[in-house]
Protein backbone atom coordinates (compact mmCIF):
# COMPACT_ATOMS: atom_id res chain seq x y z
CA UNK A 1 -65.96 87.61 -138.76
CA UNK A 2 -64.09 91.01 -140.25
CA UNK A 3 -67.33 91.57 -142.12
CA UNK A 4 -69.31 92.51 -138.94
CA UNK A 5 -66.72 94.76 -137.55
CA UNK A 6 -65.77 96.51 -140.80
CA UNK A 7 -69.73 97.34 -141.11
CA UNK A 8 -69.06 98.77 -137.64
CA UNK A 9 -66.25 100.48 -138.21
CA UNK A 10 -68.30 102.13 -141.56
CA UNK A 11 -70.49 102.98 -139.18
CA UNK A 12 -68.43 104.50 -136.96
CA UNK A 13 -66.75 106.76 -139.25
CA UNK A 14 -69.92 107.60 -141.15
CA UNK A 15 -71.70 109.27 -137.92
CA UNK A 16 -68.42 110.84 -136.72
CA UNK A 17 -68.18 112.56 -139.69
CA UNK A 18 -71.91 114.14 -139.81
CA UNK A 19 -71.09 115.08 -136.76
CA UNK A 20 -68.44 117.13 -136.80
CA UNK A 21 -69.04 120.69 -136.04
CA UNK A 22 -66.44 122.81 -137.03
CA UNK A 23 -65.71 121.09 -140.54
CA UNK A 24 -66.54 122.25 -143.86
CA UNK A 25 -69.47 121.10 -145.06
CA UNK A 26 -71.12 121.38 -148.79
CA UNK A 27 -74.21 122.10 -149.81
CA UNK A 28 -76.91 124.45 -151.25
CA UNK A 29 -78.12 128.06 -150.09
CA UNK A 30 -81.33 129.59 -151.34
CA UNK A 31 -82.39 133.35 -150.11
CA UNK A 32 -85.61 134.92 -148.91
CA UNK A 33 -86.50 137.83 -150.65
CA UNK A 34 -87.94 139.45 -146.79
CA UNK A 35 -85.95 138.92 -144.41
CA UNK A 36 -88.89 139.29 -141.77
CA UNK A 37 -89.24 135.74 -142.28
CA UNK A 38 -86.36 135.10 -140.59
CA UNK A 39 -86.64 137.48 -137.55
CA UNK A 40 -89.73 135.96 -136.72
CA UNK A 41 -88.57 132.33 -137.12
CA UNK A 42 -88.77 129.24 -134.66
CA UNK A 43 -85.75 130.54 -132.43
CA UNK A 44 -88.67 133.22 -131.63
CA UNK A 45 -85.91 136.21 -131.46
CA UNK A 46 -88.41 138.67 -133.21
CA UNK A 47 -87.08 142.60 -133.92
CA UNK A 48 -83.47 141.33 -131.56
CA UNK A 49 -82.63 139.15 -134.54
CA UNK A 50 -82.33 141.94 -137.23
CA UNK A 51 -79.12 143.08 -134.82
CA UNK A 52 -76.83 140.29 -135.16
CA UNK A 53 -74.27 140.51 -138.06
CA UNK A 54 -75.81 142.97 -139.21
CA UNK A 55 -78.70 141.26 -140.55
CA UNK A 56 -77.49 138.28 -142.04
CA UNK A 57 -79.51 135.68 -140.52
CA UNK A 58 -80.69 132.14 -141.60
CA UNK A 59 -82.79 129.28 -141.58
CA UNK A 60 -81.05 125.97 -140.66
CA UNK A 61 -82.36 122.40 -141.91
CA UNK A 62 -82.97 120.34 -138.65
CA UNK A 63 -79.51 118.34 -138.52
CA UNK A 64 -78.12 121.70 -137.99
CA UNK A 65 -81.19 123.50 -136.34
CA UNK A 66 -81.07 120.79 -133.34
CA UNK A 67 -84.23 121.28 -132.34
CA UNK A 68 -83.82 124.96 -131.20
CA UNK A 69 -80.35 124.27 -129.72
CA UNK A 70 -78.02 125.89 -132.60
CA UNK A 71 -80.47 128.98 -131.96
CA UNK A 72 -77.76 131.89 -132.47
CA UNK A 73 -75.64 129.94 -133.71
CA UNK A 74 -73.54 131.37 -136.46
CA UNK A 75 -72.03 130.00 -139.38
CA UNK A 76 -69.52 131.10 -142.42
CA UNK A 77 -71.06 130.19 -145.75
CA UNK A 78 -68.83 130.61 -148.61
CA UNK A 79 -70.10 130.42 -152.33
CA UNK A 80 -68.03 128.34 -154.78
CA UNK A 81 -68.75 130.11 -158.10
CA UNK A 82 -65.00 131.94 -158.06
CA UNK A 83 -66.85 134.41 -160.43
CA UNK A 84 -69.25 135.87 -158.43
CA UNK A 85 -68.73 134.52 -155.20
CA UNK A 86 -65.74 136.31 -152.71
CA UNK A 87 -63.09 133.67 -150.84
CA UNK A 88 -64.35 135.25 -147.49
CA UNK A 89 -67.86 134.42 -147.64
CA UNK A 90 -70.16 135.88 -144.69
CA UNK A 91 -71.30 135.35 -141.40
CA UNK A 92 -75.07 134.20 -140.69
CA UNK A 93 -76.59 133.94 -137.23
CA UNK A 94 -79.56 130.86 -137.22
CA UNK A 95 -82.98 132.27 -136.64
CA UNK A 96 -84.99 129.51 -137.76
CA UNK A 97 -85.51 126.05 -139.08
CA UNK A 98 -85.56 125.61 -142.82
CA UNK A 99 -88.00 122.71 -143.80
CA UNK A 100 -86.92 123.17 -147.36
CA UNK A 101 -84.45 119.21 -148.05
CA UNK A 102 -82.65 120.83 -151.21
CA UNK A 103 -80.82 123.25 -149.31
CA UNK A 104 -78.62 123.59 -145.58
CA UNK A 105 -79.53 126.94 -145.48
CA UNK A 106 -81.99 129.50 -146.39
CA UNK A 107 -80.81 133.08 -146.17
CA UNK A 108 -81.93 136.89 -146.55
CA UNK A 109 -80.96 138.59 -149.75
CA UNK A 110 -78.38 140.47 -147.96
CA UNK A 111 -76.79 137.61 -146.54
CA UNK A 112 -76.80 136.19 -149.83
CA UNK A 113 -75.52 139.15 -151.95
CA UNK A 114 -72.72 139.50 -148.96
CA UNK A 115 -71.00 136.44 -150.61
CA UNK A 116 -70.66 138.05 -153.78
CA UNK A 117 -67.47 139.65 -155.39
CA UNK A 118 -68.20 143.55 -155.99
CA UNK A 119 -70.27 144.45 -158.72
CA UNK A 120 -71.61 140.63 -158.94
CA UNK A 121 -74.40 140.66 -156.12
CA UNK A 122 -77.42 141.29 -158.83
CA UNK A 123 -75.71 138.08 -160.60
CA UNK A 124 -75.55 136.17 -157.89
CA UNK A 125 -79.41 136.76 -157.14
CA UNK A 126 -80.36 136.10 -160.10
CA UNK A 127 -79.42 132.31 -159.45
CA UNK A 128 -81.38 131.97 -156.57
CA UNK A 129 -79.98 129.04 -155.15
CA UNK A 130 -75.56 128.23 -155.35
CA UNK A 131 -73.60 125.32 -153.96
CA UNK A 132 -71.74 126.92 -150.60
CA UNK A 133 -68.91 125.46 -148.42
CA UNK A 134 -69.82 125.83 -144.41
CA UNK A 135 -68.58 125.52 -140.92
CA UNK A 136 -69.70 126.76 -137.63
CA UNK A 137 -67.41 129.46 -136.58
CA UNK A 138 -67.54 131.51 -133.23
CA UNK A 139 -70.37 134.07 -133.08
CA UNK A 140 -68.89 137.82 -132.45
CA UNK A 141 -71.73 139.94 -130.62
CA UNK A 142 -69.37 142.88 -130.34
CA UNK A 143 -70.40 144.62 -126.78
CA UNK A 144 -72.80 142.46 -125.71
CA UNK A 145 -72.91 139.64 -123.07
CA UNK A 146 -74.57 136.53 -122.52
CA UNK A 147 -78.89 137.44 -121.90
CA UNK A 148 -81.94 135.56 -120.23
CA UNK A 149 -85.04 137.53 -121.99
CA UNK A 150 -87.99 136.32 -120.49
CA UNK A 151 -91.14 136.06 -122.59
CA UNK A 152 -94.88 137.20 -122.46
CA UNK A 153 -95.96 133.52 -123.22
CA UNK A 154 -94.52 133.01 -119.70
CA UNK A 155 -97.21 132.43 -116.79
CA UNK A 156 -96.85 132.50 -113.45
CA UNK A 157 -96.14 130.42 -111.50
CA UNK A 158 -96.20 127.00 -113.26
CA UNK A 159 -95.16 128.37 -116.92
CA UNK A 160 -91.90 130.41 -117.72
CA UNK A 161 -90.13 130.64 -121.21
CA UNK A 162 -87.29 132.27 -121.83
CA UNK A 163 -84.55 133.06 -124.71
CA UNK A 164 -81.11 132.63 -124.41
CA UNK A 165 -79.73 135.55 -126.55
CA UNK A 166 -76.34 136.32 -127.66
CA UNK A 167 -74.17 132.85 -126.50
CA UNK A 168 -71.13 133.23 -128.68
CA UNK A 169 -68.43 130.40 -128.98
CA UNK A 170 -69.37 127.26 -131.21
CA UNK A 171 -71.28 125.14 -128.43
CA UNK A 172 -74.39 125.38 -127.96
CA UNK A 173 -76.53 125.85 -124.41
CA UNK A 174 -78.45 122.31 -124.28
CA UNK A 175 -79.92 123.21 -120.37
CA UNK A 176 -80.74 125.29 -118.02
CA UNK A 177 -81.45 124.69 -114.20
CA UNK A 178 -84.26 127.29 -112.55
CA UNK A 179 -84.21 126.97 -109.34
CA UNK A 180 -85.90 129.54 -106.59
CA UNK A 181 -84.02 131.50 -104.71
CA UNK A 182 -84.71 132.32 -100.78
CA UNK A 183 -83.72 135.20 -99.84
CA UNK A 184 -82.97 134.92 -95.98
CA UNK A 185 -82.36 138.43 -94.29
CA UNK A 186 -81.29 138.45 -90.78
């Protein structure tokens, strides 16, 4: 009888703690040597991208991608090699999803060299990929607001597709309700 409900309670605790956002998580980051593969991910944010922390963007492997919700999401990745690696870490914005299963994150070269001590960035390329502590932390999009772009895909009038751009906080937007609007003038 306790077997059943300890397998629960394993259970239990083991999805609860994938699931926690705002812990620190470890893994693996690799870099992309052009970071145009990340402005043009799957979060489809194009030349707007290259803005947000100034630059450093990544790709996100799809527990943390959630299907396009964690677009703009942003993240502190911290390396763990105390020689090269700074305590602060930096600040990515996701961009895209990262197919690649040996690492959390794939990042530009600047991101990546931004975790490195001064003097050590060249070192810290030269790895290629390091083991990285992570949380979700609350995106800072100094002077800008919440924006609805609408995109050229979009086709009127059964068809529109739009990008939510610059949510901060750590949740993410997981709807939207479109509704038309009559304007009654009197």
């Amino acid at each position: 009888m306790a077997l059943p409900f300890v397998s629960c309670l394993f259970f239990v605790l083991i999805s609860s703690a994938t699931a926690c956002d705002r812990c620190v998580h470890q893994s693996k980051v690799a870099y992309f040597s052009k970071a145009s593969a990340l402005q043009s991910g799957a979060c489809g944010y194009g030349s707007s991208a290259i803005g947000f922390n100034g630059g450093r963007l990544a790709a996100a492997v799809p527990s943390i991608y959630k299907e396009g919700a964690r677009c703009g999401a942003c993240y502190q990745i911290r390396c763990k090699n105390s020689n090269l690696c700074s305590k602060e870490g930096t600040t990515v914005t996701v961009t895209d999803q990262n197919t690649n299963n040996q690492t959390d994150f794939v990042v530009s070269s600047r991101t990546f060299s931004a975790m490195a001590n001064q003097g050590k960035a060249q070192d810290l390329l030269e790895l290629g990929i390091v083991h990285v502590e992570y949380k979700r932390v609350p995106c800072d999009f100094k002077n800008k607001n919440l924006a609805i772009r609408v995109e050229q895909s979009s086709k009127r009038p059964n068809y529109l597709a739009i990008t939510l751009l610059y949510q901060g906080g750590q949740t993410e937007i997981v709807g939207v309700d479109v509704a038309q609007s009559v304007l009654n003038l009197r």
